[in-house]
PDB file of N, CA and C in Angstrom:
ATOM      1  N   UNK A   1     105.560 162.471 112.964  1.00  0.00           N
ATOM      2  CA  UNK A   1     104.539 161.502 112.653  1.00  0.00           C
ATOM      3  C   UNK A   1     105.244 160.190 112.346  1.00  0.00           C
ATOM      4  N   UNK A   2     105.096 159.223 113.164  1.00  0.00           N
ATOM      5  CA  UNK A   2     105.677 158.085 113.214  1.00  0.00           C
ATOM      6  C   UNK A   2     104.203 157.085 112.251  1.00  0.00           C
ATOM      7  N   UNK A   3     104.822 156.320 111.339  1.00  0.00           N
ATOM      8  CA  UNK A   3     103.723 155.289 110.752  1.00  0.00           C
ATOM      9  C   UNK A   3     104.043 154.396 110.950  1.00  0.00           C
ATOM     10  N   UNK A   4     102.689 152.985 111.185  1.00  0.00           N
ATOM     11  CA  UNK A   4     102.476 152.049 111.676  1.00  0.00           C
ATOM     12  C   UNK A   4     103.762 150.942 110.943  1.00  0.00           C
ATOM     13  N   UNK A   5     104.038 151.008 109.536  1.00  0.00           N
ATOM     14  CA  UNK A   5     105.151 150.316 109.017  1.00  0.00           C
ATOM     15  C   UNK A   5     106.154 151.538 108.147  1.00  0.00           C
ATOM     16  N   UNK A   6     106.991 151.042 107.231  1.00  0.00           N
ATOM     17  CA  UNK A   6     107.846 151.765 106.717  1.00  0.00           C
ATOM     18  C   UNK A   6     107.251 151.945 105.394  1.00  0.00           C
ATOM     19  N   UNK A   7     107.706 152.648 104.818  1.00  0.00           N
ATOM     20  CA  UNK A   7     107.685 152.762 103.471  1.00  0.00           C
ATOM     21  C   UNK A   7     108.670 152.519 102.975  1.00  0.00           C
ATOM     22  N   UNK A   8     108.830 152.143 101.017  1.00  0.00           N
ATOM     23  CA  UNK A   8     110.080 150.892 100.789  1.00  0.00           C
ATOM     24  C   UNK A   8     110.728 152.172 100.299  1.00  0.00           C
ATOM     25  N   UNK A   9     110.721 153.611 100.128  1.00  0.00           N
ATOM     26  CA  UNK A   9     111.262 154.573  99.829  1.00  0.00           C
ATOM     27  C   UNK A   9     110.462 155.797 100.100  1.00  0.00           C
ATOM     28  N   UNK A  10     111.445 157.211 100.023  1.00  0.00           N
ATOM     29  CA  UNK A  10     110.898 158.499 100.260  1.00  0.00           C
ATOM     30  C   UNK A  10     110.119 158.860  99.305  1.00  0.00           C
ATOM     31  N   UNK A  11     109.412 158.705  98.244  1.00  0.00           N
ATOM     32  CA  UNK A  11     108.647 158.357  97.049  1.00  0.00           C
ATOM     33  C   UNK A  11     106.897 158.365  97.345  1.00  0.00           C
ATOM     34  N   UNK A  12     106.606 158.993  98.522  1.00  0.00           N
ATOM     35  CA  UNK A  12     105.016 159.022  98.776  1.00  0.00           C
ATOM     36  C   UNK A  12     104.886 160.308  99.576  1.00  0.00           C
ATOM     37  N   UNK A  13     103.354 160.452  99.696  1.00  0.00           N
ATOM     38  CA  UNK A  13     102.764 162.162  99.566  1.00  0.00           C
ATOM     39  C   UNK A  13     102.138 161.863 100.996  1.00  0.00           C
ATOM     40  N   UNK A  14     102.407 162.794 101.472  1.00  0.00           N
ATOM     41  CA  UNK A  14     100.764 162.456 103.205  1.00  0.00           C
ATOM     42  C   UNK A  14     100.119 163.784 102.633  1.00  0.00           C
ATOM     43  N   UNK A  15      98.450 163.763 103.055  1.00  0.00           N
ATOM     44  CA  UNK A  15      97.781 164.505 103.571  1.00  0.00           C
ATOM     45  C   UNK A  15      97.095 164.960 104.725  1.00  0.00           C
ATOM     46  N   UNK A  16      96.683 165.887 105.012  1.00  0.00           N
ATOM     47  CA  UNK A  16      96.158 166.132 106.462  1.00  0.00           C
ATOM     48  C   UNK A  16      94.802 166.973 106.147  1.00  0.00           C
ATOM     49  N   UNK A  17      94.535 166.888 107.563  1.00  0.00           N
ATOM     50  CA  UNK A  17      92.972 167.766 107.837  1.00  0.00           C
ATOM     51  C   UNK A  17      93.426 168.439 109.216  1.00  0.00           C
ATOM     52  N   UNK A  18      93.266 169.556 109.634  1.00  0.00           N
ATOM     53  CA  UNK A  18      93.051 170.122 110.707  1.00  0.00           C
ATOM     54  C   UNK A  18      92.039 170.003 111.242  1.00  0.00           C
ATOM     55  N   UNK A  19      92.079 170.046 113.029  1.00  0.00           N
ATOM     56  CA  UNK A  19      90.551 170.240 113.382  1.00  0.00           C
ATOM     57  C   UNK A  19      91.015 171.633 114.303  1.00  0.00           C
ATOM     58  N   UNK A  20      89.465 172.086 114.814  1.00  0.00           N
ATOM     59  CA  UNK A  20      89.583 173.449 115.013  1.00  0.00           C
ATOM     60  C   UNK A  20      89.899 173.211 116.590  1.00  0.00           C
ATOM     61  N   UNK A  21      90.688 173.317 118.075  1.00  0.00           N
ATOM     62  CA  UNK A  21      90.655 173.204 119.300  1.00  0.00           C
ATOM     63  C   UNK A  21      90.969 174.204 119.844  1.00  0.00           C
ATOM     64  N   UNK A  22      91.626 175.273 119.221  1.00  0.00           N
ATOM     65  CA  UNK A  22      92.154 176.858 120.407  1.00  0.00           C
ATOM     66  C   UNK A  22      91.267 177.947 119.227  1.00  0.00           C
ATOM     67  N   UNK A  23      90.619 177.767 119.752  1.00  0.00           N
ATOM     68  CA  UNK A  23      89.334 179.602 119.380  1.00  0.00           C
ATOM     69  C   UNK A  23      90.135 180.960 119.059  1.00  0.00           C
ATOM     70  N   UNK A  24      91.325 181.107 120.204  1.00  0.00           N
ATOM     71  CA  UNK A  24      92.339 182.006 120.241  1.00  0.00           C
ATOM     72  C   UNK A  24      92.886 182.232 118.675  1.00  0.00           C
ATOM     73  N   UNK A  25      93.367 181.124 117.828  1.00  0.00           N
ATOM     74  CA  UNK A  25      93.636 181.169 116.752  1.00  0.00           C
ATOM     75  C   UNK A  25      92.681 181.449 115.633  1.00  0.00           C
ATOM     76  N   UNK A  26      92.848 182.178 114.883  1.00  0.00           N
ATOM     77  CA  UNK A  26      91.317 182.714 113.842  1.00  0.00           C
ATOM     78  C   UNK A  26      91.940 182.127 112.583  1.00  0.00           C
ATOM     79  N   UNK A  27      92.525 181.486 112.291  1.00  0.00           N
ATOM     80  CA  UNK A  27      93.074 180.468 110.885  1.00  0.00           C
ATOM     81  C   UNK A  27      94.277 179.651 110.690  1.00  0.00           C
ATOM     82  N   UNK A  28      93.858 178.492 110.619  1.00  0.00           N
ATOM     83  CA  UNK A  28      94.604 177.940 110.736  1.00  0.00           C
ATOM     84  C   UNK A  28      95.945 177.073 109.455  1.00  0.00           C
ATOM     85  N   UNK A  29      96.903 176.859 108.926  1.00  0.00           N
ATOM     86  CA  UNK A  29      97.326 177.016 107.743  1.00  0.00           C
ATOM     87  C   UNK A  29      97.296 175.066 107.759  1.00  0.00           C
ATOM     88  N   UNK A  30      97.184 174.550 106.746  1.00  0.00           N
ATOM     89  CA  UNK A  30      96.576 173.323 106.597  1.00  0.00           C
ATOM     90  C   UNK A  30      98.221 172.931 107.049  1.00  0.00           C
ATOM     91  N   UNK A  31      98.377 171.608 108.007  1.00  0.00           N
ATOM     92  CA  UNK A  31      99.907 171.024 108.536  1.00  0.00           C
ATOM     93  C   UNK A  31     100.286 170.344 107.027  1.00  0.00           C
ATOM     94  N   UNK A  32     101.151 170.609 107.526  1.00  0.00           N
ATOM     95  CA  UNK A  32     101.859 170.446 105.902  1.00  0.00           C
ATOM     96  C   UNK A  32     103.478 169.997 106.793  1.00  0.00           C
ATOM     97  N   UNK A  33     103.714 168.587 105.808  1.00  0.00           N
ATOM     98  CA  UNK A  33     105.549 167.791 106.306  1.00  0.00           C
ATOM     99  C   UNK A  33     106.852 168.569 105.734  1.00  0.00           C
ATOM    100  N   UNK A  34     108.222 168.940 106.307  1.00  0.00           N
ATOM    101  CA  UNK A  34     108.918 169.157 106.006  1.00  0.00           C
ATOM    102  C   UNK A  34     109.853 168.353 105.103  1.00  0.00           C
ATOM    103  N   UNK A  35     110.152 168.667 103.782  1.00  0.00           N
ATOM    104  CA  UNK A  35     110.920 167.752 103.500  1.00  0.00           C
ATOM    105  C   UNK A  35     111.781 167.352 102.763  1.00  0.00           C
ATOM    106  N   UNK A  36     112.659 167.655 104.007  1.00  0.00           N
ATOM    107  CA  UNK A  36     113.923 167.555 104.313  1.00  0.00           C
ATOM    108  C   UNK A  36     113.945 166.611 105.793  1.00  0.00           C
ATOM    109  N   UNK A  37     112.689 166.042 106.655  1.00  0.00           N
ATOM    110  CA  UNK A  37     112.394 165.341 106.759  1.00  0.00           C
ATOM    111  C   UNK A  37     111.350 164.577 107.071  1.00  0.00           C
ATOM    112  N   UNK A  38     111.982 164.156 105.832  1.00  0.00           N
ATOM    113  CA  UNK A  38     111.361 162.949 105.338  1.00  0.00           C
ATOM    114  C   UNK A  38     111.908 161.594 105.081  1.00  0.00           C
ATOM    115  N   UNK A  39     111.406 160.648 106.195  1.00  0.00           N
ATOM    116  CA  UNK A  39     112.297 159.785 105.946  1.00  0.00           C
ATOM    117  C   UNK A  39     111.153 158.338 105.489  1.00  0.00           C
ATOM    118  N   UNK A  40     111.445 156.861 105.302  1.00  0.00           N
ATOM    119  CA  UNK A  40     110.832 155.983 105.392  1.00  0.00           C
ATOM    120  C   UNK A  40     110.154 155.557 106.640  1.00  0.00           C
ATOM    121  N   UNK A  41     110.212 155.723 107.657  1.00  0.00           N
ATOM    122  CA  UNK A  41     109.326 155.352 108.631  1.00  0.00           C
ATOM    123  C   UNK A  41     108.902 156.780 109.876  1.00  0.00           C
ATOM    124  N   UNK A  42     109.315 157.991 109.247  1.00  0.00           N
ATOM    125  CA  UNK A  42     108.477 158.819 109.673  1.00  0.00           C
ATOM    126  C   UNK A  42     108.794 160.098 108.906  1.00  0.00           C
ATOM    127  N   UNK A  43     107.876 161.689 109.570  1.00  0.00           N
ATOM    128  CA  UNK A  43     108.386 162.987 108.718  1.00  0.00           C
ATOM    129  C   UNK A  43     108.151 163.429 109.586  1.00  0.00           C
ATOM    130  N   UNK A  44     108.556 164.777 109.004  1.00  0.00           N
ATOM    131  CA  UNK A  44     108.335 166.033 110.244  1.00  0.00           C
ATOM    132  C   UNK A  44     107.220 166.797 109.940  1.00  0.00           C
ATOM    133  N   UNK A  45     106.321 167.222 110.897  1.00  0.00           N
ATOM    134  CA  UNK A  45     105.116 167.620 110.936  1.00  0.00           C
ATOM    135  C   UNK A  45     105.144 169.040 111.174  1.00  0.00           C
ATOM    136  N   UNK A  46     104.357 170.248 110.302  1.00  0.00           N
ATOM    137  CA  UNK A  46     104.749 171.468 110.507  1.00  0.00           C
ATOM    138  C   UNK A  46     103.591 172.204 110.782  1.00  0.00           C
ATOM    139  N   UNK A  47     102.409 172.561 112.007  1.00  0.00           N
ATOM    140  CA  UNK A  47     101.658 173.004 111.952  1.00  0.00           C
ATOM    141  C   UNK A  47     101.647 174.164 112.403  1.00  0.00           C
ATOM    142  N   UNK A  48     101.107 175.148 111.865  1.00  0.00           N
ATOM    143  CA  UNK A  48     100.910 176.597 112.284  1.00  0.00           C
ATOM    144  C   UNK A  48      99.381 177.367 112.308  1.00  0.00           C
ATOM    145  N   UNK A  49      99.535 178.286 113.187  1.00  0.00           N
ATOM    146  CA  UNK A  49      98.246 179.381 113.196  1.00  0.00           C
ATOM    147  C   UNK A  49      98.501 180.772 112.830  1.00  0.00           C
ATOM    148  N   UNK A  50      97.506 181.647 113.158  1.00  0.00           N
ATOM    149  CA  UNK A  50      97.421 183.048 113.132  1.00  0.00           C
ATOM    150  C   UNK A  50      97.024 183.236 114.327  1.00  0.00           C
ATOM    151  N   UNK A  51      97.388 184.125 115.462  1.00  0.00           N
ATOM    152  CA  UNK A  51      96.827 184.240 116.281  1.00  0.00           C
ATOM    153  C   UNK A  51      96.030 185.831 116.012  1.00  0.00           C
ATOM    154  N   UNK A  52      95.562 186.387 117.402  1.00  0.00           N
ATOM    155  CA  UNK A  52      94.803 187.538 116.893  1.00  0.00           C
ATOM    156  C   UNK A  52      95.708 189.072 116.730  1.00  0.00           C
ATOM    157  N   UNK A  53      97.431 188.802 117.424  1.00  0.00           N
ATOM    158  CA  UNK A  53      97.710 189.651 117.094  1.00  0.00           C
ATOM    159  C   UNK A  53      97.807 190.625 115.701  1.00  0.00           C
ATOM    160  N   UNK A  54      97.976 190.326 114.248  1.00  0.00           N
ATOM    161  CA  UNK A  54      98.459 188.979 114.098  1.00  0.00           C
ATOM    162  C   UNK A  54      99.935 188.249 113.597  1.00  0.00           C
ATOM    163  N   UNK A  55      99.887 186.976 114.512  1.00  0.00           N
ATOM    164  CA  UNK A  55     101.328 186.383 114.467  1.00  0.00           C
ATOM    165  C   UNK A  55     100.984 185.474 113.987  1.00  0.00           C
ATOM    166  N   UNK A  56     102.459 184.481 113.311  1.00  0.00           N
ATOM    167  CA  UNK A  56     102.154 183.512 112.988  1.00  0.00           C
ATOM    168  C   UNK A  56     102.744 182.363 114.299  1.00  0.00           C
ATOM    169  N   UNK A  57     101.920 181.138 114.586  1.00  0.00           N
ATOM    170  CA  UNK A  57     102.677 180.956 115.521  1.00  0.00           C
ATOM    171  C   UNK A  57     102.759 179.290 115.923  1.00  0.00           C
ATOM    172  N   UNK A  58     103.217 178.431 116.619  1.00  0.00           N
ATOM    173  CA  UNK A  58     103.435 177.203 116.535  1.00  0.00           C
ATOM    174  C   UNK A  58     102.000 176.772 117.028  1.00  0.00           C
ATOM    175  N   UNK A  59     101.205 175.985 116.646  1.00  0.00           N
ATOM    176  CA  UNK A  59     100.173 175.506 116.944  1.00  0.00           C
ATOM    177  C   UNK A  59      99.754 174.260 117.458  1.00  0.00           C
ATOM    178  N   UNK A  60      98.866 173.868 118.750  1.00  0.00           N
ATOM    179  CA  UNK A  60      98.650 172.553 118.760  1.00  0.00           C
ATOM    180  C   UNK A  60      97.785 171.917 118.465  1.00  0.00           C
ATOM    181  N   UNK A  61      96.633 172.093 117.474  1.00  0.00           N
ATOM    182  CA  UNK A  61      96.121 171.701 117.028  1.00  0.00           C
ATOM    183  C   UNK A  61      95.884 170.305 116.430  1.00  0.00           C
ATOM    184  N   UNK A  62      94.885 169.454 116.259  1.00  0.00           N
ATOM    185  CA  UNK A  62      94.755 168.001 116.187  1.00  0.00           C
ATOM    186  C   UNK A  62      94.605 167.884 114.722  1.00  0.00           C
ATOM    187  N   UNK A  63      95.203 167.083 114.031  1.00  0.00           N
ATOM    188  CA  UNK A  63      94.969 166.361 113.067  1.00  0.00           C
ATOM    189  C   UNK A  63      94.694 164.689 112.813  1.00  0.00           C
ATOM    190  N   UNK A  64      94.440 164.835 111.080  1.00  0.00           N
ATOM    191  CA  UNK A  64      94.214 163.292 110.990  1.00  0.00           C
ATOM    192  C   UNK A  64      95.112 163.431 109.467  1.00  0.00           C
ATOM    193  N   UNK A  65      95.553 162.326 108.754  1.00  0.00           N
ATOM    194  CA  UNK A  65      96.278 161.879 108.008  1.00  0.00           C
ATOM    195  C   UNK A  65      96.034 161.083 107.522  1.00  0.00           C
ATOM    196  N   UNK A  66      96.212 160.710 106.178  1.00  0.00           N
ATOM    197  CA  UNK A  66      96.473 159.966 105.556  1.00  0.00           C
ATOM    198  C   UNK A  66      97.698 159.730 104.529  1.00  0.00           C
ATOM    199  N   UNK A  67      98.352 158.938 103.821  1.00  0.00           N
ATOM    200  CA  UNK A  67      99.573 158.542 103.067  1.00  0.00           C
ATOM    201  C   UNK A  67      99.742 157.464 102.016  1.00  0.00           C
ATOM    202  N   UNK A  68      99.916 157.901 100.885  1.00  0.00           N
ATOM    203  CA  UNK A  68     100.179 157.338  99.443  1.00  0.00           C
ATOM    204  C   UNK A  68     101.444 157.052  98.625  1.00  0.00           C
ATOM    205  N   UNK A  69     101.770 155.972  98.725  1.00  0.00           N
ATOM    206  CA  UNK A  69     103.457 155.019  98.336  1.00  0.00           C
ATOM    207  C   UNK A  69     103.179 153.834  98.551  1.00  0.00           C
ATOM    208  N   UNK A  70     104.241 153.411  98.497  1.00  0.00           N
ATOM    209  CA  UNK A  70     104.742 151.830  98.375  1.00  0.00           C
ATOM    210  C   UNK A  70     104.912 151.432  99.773  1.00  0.00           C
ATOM    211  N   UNK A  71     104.338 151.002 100.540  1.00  0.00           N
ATOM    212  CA  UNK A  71     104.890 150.362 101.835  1.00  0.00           C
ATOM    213  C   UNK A  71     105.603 149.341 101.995  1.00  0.00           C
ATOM    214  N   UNK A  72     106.682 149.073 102.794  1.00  0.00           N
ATOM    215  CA  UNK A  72     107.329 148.039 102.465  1.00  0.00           C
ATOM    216  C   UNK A  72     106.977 146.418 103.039  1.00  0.00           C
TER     217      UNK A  72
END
């Protein structure tokens, strides 16, 4: 997840929303950033499912975001 400017430090929180697009998956675990990275002008994005076996498994699912800090 790349943001529109930087932030003036690693010192801020994102949130997300999932939306629902592969049926195949029966729950989806809210995307949540890695972090370790985490940097000022982007993070790493970690989204996952359940599929019906059940596995857990890399998901492509759409989100939206938002983010709370200091921008620089």
């Amino acid at each position: 997840l790349y943001f529109p400017t930087t932030f003036y430090n690693t010192d801020y929180n994102i949130y997300f929303t999932g939306a629902v697009n592969n049926t195949s998956e029966s729950f989806i675990y809210a995307p949540g950033y890695d972090l370790n990275g985490k940097y000022t002008s982007y993070c790493k994005v970690l989204t996952r499912g359940i599929n019906s076996t059940p596995a857990i498994v890399w998901t492509g699912w759409n989100f939206t975001w938002f983010a709370i800090g200091r921008w620089k």
